[in-house]
C-alpha atoms as a PDB file:
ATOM      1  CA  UNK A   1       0.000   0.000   0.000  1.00  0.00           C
ATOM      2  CA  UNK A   2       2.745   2.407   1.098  1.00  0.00           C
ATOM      3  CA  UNK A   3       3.952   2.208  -2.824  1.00  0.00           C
ATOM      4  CA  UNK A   4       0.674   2.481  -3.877  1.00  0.00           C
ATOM      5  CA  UNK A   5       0.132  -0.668  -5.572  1.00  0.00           C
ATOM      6  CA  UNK A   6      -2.236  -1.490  -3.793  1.00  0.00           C
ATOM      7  CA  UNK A   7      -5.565   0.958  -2.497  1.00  0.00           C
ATOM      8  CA  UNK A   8      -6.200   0.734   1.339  1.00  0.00           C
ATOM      9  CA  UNK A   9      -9.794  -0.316   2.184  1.00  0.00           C
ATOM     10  CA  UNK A  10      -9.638   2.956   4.521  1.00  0.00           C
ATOM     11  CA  UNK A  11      -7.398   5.342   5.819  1.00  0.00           C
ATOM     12  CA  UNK A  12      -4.537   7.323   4.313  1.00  0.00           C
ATOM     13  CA  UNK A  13      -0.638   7.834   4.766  1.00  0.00           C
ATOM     14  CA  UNK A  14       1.755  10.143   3.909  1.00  0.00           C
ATOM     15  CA  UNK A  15       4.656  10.205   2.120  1.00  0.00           C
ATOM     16  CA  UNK A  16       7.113  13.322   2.322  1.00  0.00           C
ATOM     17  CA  UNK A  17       3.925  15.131   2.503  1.00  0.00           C
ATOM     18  CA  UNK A  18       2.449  13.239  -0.300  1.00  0.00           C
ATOM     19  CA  UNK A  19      -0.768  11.174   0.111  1.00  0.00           C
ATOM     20  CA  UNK A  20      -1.150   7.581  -0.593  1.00  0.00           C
ATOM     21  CA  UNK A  21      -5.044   7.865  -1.570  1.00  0.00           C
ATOM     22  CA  UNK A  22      -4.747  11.593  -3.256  1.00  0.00           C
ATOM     23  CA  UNK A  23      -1.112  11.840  -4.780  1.00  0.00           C
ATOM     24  CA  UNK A  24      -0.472   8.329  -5.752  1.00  0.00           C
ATOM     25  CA  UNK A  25       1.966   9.162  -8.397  1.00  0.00           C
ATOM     26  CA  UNK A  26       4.162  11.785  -6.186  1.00  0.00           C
ATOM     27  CA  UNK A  27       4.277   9.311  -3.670  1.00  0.00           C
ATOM     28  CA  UNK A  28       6.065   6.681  -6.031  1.00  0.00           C
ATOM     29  CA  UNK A  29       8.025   9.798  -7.430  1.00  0.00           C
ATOM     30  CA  UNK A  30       9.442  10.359  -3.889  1.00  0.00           C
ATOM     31  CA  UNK A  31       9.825   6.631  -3.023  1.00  0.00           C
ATOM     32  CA  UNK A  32      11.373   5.625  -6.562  1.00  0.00           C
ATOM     33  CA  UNK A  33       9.063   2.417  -6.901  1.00  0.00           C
ATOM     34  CA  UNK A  34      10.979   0.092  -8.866  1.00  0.00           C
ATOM     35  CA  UNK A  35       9.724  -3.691  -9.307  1.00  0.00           C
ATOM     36  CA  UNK A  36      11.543  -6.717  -8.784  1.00  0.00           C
ATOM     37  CA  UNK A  37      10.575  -8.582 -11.287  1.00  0.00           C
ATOM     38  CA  UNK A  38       8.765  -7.076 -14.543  1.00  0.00           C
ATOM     39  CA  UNK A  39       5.870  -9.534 -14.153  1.00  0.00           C
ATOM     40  CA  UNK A  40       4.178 -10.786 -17.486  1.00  0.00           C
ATOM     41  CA  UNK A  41       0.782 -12.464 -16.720  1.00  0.00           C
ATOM     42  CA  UNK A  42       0.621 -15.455 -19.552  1.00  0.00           C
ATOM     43  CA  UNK A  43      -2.503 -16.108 -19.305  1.00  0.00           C
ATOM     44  CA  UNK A  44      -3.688 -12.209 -20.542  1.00  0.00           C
ATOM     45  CA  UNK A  45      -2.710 -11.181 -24.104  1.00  0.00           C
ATOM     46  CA  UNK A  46       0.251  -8.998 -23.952  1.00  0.00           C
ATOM     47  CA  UNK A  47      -2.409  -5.839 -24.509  1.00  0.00           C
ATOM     48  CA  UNK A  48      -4.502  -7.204 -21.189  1.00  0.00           C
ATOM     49  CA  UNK A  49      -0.716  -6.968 -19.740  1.00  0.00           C
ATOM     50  CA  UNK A  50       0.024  -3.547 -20.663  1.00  0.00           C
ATOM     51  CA  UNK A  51      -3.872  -2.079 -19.526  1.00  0.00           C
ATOM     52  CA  UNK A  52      -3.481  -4.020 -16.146  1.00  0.00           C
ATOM     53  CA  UNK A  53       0.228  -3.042 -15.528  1.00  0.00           C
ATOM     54  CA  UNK A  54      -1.175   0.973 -16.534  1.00  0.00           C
ATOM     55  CA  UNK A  55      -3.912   0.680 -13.782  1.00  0.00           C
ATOM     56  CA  UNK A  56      -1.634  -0.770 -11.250  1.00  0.00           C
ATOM     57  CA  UNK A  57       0.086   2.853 -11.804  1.00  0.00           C
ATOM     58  CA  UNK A  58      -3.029   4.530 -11.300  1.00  0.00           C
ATOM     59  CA  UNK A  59      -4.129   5.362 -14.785  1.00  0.00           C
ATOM     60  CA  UNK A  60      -7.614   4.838 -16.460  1.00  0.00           C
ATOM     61  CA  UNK A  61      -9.538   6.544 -19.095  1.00  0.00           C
ATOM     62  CA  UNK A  62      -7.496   8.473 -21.835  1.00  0.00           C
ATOM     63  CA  UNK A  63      -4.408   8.581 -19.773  1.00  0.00           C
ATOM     64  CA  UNK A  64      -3.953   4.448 -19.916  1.00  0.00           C
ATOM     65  CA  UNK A  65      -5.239   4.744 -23.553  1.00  0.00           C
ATOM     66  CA  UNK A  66      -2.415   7.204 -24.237  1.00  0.00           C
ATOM     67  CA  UNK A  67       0.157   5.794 -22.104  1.00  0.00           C
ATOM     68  CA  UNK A  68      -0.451   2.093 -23.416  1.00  0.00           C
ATOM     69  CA  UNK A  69      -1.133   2.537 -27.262  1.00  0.00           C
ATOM     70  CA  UNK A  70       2.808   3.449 -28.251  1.00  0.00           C
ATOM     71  CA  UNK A  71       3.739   0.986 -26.268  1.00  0.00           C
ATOM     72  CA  UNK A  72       1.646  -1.441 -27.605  1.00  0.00           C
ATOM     73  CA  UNK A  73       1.443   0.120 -31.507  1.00  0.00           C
ATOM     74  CA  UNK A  74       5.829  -0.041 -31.445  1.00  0.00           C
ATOM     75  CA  UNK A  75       5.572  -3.552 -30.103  1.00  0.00           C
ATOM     76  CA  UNK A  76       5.719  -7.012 -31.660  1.00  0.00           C
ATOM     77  CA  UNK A  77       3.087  -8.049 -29.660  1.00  0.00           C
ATOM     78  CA  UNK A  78       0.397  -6.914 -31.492  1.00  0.00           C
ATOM     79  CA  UNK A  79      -0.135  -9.991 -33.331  1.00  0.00           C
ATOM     80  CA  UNK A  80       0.481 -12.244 -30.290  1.00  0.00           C
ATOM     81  CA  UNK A  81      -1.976 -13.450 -27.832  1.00  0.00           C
ATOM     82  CA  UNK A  82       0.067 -14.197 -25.160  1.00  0.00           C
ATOM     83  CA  UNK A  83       3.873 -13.138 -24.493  1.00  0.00           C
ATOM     84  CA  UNK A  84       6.568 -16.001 -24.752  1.00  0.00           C
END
């Protein structure tokens, strides 16, 4: 929760001023949130991947449309179902 992966079910904390619930993206700013692993889900298609990773990060609407679609139109995966 504290790298904002994950929502809380209530409550709120702060971050170098920054608020989990309201400034989600400062708050991994500040922190530097780096994963361990780059997890690939096989069983989504590598677009399901890219939408799901975008919303982990707090993005939705137009902004995960934008952020995702150069990712996805530069890719080789756009003819695969599932990445290998």
């Amino acid at each position: 929760m504290l790298a904002c992966l994950l929502r809380p079910t209530s409550g709120d904390a702060t971050i170098d001023g920054h608020s989990i619930t309201h400034d989600p993206l400062d708050v991994k700013r500040t922190i530097g949130v780096v994963p361990q692993d780059i997890a690939v889900y096989e069983d989504m298609s590598a677009r399901e991947n890219l939408v799901f990773w975008g919303k982990m990060y707090g993005l939705a609407g137009a902004a995960l449309q934008a952020a995702s679609t150069p990712c996805w139109s530069s890719s080789r995966w756009r003819t695969a179902r599932t990445i290998a």
